[in-house]
C-alpha atoms as a PDB file:
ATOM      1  CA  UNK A   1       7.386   1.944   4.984  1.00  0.00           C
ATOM      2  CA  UNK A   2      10.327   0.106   4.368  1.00  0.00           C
ATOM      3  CA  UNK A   3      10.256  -3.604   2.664  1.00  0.00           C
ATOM      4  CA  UNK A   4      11.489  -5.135   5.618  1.00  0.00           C
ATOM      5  CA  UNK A   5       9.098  -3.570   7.851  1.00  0.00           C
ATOM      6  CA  UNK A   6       6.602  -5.062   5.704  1.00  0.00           C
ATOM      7  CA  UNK A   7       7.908  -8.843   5.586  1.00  0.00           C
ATOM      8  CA  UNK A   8       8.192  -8.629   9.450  1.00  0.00           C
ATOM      9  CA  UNK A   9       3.933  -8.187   9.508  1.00  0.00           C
ATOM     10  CA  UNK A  10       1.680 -10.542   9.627  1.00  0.00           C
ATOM     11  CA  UNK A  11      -0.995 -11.625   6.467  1.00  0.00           C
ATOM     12  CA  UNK A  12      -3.437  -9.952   8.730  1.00  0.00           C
ATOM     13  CA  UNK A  13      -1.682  -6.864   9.380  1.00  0.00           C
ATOM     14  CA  UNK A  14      -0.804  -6.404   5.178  1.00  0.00           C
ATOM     15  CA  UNK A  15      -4.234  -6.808   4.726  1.00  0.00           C
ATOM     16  CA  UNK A  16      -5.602  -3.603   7.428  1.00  0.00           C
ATOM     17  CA  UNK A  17      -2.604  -1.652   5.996  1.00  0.00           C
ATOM     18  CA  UNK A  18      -3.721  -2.244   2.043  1.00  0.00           C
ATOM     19  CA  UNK A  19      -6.892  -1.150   3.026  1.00  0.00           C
ATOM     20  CA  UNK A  20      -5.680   1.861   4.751  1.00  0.00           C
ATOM     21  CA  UNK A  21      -3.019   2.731   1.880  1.00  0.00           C
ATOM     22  CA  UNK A  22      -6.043   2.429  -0.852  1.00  0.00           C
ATOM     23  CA  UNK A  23      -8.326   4.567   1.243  1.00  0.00           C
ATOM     24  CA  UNK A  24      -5.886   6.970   1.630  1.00  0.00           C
ATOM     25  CA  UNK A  25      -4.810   7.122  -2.341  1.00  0.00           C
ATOM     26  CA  UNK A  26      -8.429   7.587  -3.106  1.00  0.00           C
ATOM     27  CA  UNK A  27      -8.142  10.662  -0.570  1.00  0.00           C
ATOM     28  CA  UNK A  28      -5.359  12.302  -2.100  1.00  0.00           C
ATOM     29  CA  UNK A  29      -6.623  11.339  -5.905  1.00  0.00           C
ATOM     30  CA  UNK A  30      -9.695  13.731  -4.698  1.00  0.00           C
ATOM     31  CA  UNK A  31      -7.547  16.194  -3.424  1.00  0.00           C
ATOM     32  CA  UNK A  32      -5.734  16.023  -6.650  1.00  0.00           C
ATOM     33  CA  UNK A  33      -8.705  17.024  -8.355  1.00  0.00           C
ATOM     34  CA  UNK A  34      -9.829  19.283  -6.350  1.00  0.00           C
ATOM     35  CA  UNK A  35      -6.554  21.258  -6.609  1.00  0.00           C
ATOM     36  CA  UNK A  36      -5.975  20.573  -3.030  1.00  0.00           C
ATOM     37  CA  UNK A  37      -2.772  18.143  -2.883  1.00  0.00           C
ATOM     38  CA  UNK A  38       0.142  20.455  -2.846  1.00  0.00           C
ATOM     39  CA  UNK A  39       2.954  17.327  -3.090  1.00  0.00           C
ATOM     40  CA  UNK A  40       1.417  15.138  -5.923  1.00  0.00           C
ATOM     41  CA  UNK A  41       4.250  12.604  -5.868  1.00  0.00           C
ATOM     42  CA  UNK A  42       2.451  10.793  -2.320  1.00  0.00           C
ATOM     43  CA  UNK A  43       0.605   9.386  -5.109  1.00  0.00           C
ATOM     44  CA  UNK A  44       2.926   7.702  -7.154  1.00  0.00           C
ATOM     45  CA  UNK A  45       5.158   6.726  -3.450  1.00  0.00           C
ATOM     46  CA  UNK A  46       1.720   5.420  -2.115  1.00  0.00           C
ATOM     47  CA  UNK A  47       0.961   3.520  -5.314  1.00  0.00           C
ATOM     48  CA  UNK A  48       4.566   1.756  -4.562  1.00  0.00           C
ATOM     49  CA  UNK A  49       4.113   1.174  -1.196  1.00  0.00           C
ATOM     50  CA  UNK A  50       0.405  -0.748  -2.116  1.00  0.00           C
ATOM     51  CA  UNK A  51       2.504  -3.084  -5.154  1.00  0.00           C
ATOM     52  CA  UNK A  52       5.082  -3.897  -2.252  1.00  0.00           C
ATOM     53  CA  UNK A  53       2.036  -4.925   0.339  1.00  0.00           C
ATOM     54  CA  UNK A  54       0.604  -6.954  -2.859  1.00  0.00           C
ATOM     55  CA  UNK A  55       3.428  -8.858  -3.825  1.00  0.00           C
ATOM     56  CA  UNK A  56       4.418  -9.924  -0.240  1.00  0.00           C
ATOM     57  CA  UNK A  57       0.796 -11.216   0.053  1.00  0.00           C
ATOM     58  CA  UNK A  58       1.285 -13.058  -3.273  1.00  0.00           C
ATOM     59  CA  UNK A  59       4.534 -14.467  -1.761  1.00  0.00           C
ATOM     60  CA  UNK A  60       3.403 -15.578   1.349  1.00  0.00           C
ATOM     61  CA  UNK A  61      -0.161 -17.401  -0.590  1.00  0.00           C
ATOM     62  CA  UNK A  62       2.368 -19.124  -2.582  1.00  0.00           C
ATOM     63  CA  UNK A  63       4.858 -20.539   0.453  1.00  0.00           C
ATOM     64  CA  UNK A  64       1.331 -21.393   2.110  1.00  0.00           C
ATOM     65  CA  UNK A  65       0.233 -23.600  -0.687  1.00  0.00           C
ATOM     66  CA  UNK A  66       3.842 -25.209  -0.981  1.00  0.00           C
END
């Protein structure tokens, strides 16, 4: 997802999609191990996507205590 699909959510929404995204990179870590991923790089893109959805939510904590 693109960064400024991700500033247009709201604190509620980042929140339902971290916990989606980590979910699903604990999926494909198993399927890593089990020799089942066949692309292994979703990991590392997935891993980026969760930082992005983190540092917006620091952002946003930070305007909201301003």
């Amino acid at each position: 997802m693109k960064i400024k699909e991700l500033h247009q959510k709201t604190t509620k929404e980042l929140k339902e999609l971290l916990e989606q995204d980590r979910h699903k990179l604990g999926q494909l870590k198993f399927n890593l191990a089990s020799k089942k991923l066949k692309n292994h790089r979703q990991i590392r893109e997935l891993r980026k996507e969760i930082a992005r959805i983190l540092t917006i939510l620091s952002k946003n904590e930070n305007e909201s205590e301003k």
